[in-house]
C-alpha atoms as a PDB file:
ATOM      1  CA  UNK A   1      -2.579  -8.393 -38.971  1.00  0.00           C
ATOM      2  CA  UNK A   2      -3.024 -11.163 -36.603  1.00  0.00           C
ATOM      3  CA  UNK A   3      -4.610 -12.834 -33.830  1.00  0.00           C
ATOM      4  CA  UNK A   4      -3.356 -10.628 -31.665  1.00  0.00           C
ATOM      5  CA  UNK A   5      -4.563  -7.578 -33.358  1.00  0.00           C
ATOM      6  CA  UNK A   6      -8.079  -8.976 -33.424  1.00  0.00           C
ATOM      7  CA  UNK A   7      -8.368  -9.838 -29.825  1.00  0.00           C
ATOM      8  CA  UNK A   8      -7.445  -6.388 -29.135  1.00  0.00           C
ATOM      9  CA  UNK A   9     -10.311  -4.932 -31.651  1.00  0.00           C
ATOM     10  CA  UNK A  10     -13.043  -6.921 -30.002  1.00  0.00           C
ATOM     11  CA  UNK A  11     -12.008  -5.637 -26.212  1.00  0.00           C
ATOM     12  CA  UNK A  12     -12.226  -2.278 -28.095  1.00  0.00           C
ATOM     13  CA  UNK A  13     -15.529  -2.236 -29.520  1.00  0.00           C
ATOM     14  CA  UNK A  14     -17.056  -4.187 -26.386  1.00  0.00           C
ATOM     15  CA  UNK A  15     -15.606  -1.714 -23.812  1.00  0.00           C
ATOM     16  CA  UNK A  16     -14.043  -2.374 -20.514  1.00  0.00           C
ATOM     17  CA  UNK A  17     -15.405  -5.299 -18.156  1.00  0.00           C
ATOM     18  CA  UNK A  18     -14.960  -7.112 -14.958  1.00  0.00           C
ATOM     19  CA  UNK A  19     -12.349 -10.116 -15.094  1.00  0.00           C
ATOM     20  CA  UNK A  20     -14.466 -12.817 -14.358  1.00  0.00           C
ATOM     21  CA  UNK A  21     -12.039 -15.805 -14.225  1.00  0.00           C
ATOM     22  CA  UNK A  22     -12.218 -17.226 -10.558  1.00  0.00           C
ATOM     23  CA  UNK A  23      -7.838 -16.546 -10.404  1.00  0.00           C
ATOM     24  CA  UNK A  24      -9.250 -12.808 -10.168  1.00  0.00           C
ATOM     25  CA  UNK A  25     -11.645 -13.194  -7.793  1.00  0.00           C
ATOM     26  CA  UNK A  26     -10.884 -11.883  -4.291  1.00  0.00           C
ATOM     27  CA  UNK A  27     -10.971 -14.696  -1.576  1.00  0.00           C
ATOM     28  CA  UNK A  28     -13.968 -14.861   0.609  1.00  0.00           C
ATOM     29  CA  UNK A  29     -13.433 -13.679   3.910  1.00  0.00           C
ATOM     30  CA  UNK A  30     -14.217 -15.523   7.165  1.00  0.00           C
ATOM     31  CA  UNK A  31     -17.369 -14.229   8.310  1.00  0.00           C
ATOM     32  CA  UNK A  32     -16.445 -14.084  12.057  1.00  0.00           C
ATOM     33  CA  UNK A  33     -15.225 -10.568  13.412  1.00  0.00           C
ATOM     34  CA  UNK A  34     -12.158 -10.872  15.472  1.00  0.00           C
ATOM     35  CA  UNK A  35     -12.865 -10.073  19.785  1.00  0.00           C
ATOM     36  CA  UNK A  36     -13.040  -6.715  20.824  1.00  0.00           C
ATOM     37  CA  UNK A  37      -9.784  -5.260  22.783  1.00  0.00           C
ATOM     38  CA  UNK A  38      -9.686  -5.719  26.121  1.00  0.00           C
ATOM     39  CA  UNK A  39     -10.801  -3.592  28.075  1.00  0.00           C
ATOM     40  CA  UNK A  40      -8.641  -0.475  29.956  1.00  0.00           C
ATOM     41  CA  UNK A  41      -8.759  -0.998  34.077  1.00  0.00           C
ATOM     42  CA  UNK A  42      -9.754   2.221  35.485  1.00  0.00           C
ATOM     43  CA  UNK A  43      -6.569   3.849  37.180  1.00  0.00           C
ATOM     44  CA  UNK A  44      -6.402   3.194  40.865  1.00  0.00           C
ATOM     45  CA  UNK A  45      -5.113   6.171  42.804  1.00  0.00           C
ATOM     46  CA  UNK A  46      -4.228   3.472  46.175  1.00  0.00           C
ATOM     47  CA  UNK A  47      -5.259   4.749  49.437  1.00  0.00           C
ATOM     48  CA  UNK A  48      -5.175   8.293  50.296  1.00  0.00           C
ATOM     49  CA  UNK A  49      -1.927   9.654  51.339  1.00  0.00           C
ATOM     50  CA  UNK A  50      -1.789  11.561  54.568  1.00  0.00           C
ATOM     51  CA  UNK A  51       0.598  15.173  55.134  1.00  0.00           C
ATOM     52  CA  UNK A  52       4.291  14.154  54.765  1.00  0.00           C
ATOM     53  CA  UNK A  53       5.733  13.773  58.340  1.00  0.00           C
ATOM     54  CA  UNK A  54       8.180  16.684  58.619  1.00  0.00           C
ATOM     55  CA  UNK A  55       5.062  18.626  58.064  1.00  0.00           C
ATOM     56  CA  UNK A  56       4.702  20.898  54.803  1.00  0.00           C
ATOM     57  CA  UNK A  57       7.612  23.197  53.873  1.00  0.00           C
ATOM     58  CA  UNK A  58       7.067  26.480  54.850  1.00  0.00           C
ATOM     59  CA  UNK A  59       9.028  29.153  53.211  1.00  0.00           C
ATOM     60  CA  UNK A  60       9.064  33.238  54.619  1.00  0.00           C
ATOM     61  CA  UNK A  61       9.635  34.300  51.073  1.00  0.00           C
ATOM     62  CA  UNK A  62       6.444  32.865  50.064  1.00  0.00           C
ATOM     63  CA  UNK A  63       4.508  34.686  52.735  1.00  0.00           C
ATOM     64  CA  UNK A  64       6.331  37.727  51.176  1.00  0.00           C
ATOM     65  CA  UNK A  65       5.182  37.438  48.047  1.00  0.00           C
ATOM     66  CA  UNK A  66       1.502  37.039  48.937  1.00  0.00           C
ATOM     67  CA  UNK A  67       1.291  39.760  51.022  1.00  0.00           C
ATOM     68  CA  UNK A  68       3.056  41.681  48.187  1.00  0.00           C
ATOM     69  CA  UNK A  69       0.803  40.579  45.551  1.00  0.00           C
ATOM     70  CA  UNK A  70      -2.374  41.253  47.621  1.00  0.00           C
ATOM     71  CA  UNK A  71      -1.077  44.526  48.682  1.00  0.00           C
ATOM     72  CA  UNK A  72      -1.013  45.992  45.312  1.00  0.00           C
ATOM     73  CA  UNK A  73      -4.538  44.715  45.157  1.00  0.00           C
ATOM     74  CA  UNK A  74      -6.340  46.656  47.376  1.00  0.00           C
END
């Protein structure tokens, strides 16, 4: 039995531990955060849009169907 053999013995009877060699140490971080994100610019809806020219379409079949649907109502 060899060297080897004995090395692995002593790890045995002394348990588990930390690696303390400074190759398995974890480099120190710089202590300054990075900036925030930049902030979102609240959406801009432009100037308020008057009717469309031709005027707003206005369809008989739609008139229908109202007074259909608020004739089964009552």
């Amino acid at each position: 039995m060899g060297a080897a053999y004995e090395e692995m013995m002593q790890e045995e009877e002394g348990g588990c531990s930390t690696p303390t060699r400074n190759e398995c140490r974890i480099p120190a971080v710089p202590s300054t955060c990075p900036p925030p994100p930049p902030r979102k610019k609240p959406f801009s809806r432009g100037k308020k849009r008057g009717p469309p020219k031709n005027a707003y379409f206005q369809s008989p079949e739609i008139e229908l169907l109202f007074a259909m649907f608020m004739g089964s109502r009552i």
